[in-house]
C-alpha atoms as a PDB file:
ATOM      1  CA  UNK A   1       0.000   0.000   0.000  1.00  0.00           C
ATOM      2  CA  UNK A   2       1.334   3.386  -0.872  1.00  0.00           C
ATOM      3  CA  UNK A   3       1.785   6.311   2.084  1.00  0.00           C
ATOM      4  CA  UNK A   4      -0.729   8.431   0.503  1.00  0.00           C
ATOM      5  CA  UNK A   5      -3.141   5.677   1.093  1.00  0.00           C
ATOM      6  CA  UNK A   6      -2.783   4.793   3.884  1.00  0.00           C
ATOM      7  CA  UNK A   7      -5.585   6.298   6.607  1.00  0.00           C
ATOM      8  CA  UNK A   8      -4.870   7.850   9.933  1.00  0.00           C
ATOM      9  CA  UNK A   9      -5.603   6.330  13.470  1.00  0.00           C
ATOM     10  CA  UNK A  10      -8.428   8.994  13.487  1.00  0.00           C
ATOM     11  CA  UNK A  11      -9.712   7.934   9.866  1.00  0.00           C
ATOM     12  CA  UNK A  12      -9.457   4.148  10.778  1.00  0.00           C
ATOM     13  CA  UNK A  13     -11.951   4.525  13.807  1.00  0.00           C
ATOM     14  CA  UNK A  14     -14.205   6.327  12.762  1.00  0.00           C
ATOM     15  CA  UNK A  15     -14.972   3.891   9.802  1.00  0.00           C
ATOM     16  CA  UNK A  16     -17.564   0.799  10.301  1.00  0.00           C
ATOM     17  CA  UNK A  17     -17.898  -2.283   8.258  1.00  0.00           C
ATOM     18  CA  UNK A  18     -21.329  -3.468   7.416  1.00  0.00           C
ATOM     19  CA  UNK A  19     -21.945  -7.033   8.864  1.00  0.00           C
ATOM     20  CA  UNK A  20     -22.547  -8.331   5.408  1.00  0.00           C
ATOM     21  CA  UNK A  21     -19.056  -7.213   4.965  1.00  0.00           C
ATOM     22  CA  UNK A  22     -17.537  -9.145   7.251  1.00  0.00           C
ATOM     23  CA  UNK A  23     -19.401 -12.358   6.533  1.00  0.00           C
ATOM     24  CA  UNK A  24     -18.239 -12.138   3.175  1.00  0.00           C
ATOM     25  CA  UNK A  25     -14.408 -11.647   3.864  1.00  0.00           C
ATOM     26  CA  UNK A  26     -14.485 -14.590   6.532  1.00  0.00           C
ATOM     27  CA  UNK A  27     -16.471 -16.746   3.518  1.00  0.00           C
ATOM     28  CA  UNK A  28     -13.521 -15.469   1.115  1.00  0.00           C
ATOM     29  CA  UNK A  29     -10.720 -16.697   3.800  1.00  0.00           C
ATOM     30  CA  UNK A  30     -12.597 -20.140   4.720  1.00  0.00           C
ATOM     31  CA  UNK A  31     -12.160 -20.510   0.685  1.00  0.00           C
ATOM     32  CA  UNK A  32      -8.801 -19.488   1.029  1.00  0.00           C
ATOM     33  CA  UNK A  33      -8.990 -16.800  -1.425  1.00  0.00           C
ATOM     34  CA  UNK A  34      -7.542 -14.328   0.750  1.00  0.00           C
ATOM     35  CA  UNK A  35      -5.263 -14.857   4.140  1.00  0.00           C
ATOM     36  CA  UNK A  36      -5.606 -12.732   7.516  1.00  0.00           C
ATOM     37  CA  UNK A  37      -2.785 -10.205   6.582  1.00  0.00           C
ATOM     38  CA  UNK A  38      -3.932  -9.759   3.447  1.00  0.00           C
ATOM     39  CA  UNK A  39      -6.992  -8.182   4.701  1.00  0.00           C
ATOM     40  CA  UNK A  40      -5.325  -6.449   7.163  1.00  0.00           C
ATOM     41  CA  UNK A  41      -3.391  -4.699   4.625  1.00  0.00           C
ATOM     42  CA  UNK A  42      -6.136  -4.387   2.336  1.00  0.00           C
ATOM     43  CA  UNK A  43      -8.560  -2.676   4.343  1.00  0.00           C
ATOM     44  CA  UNK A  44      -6.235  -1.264   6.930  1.00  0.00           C
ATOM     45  CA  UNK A  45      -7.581  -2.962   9.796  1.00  0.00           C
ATOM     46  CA  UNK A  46      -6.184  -4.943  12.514  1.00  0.00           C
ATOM     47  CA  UNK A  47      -5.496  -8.890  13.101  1.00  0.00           C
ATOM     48  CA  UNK A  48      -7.580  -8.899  16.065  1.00  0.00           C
ATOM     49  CA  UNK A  49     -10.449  -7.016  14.496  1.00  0.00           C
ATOM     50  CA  UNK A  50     -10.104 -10.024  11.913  1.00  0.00           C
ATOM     51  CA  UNK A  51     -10.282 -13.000  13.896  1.00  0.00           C
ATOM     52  CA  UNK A  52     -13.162 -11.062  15.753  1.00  0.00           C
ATOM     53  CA  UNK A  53     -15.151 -11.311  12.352  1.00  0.00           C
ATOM     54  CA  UNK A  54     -13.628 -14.911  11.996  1.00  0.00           C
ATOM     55  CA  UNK A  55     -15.229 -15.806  15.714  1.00  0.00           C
ATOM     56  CA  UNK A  56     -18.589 -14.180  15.124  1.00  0.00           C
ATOM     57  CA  UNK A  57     -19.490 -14.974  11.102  1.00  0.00           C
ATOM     58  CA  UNK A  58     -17.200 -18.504  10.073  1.00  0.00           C
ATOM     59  CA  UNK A  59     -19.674 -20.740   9.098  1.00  0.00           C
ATOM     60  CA  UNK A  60     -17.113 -23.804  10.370  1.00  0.00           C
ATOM     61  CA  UNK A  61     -17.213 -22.639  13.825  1.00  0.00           C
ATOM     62  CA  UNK A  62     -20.657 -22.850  14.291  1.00  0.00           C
ATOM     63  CA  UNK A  63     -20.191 -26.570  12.382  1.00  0.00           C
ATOM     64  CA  UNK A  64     -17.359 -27.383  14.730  1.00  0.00           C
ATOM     65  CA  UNK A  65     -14.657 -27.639  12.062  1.00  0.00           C
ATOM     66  CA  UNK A  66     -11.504 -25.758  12.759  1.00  0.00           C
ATOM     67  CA  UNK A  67      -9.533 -23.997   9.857  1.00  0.00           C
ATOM     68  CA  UNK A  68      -5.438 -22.830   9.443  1.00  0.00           C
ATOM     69  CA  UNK A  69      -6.948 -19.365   8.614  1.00  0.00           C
ATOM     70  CA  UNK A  70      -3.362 -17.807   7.813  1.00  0.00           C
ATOM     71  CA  UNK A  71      -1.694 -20.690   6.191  1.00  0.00           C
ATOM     72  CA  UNK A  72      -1.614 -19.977   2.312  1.00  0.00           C
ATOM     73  CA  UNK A  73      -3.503 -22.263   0.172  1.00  0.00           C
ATOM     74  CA  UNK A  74      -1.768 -24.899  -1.109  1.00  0.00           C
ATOM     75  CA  UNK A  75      -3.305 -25.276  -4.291  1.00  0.00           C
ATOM     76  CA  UNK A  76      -2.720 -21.290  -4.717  1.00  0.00           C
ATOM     77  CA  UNK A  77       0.879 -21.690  -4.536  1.00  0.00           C
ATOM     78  CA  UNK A  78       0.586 -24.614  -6.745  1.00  0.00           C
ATOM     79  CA  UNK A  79      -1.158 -22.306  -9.396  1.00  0.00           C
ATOM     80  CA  UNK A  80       1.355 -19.743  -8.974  1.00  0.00           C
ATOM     81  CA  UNK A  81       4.444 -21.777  -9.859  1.00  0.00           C
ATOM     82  CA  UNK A  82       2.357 -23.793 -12.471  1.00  0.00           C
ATOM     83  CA  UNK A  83       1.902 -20.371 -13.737  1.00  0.00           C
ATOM     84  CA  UNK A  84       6.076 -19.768 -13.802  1.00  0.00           C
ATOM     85  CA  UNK A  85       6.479 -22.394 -15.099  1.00  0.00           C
ATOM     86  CA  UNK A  86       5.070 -22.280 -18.149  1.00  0.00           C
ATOM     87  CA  UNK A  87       6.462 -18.777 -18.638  1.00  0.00           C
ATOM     88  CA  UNK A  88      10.108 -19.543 -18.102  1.00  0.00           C
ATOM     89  CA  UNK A  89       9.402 -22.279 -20.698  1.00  0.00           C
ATOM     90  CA  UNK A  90       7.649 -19.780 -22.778  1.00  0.00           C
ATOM     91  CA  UNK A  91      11.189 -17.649 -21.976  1.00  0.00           C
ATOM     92  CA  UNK A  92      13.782 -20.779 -22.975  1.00  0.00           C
ATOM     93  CA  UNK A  93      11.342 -21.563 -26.091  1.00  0.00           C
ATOM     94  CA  UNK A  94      11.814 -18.071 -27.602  1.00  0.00           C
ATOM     95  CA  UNK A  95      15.712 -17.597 -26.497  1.00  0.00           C
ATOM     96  CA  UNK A  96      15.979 -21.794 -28.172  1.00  0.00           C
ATOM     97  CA  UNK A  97      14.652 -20.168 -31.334  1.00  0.00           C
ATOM     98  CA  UNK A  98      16.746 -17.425 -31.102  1.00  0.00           C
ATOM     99  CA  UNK A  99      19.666 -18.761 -31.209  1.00  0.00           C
ATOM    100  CA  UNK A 100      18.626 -21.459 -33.998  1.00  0.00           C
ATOM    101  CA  UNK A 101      18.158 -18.397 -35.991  1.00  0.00           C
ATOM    102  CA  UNK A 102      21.480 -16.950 -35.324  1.00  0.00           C
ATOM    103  CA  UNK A 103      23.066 -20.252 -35.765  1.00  0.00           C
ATOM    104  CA  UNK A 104      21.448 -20.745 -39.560  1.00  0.00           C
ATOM    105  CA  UNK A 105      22.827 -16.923 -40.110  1.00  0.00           C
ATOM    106  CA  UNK A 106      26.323 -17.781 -39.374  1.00  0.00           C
ATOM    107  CA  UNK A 107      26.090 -20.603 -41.634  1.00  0.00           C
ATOM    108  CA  UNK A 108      24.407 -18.838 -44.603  1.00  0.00           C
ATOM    109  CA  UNK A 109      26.781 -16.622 -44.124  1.00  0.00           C
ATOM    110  CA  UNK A 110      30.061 -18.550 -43.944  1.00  0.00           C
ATOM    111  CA  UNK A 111      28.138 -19.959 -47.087  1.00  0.00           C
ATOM    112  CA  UNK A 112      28.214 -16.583 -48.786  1.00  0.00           C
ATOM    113  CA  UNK A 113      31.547 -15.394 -48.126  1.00  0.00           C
ATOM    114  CA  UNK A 114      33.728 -18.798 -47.569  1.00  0.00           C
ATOM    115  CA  UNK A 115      34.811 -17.420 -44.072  1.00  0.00           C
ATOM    116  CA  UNK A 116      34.843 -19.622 -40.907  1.00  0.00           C
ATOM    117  CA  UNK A 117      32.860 -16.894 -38.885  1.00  0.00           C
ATOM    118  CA  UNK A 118      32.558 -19.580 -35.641  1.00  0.00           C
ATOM    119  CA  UNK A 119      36.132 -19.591 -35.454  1.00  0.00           C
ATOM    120  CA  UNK A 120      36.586 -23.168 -34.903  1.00  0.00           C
ATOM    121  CA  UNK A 121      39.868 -24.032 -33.172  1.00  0.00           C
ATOM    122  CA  UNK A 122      40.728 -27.408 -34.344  1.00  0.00           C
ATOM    123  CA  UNK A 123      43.661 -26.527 -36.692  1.00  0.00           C
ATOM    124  CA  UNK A 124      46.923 -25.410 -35.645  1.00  0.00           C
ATOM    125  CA  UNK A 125      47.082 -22.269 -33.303  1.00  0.00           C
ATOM    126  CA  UNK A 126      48.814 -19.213 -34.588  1.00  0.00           C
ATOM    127  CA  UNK A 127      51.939 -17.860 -33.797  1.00  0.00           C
ATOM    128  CA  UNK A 128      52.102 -15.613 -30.748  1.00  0.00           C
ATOM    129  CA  UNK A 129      49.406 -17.833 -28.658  1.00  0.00           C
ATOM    130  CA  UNK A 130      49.717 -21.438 -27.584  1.00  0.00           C
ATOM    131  CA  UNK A 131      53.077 -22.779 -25.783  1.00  0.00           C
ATOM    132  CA  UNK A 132      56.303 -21.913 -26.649  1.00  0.00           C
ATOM    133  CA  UNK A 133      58.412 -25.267 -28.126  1.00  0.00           C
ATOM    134  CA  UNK A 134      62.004 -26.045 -27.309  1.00  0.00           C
ATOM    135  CA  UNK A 135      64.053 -26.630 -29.959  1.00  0.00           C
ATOM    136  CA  UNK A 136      66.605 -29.667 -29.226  1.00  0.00           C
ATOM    137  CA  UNK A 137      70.218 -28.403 -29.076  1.00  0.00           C
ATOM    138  CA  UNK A 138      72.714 -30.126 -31.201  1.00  0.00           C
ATOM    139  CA  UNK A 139      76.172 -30.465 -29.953  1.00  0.00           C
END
């Protein structure tokens, strides 16, 4: 949340959510759509006030059940990296491509001009690099 946003002690109790509200953000984080903090940063308001609305409205407290309210989803975090996933492999596919391009250019080229533009060092080295050799010394 940005400073600008963000409201004053004064602002933040002097505001009232509705109880329809409420019931519909604890629904939202019994479905695990949202998490505790995130509606505290959200709408600015405060753990407690949260689990307050959690104690009064969940639907599985008054069936008995007991929920990890904070605890991220599972299957959200599964969607997530499914989700970055397939864009690094979207990412490799077009840099794969890329360089199957440039590799067909340096060959059309090397085609057109007779010139070894890869620079493949499997010949001799040239003089001035590679190790120096000893001559034997006749006597």
């Amino acid at each position: 949340m940005k400073e600008f946003e963000k409201l004053s002690i004064q602002e933040r109790a002097n505001r009232k959510f509705s109880d329809d509200f409420k019931r519909k953000k604890v629904s939202e984080l019994e479905r695990n759509l949202v998490t505790v903090s995130e509606l505290c940063r959200e709408y600015q308001v405060s753990g407690t006030s949260v689990y307050r609305w959690i104690y009064l409205y969940s639907k599985m407290k008054k069936k008995g059940l007991k929920q990890v309210v904070e605890a991220k989803s599972d299957s959200r975090k599964l969607i997530q990296m499914k989700e970055q996933i397939k864009e690094l492999q979207r990412i490799i596919g077009e840099k794969q491509v890329l360089l199957e391009f440039k590799d067909k250019m340096i060959e059309i080229a090397e085609e057109a001009y007779g010139v070894d533009i890869k620079k493949k060092f499997s010949g001799e080295p040239f003089s001035g690099t590679g190790p120096i050799k000893k001559e034997p010394k006749s006597k």
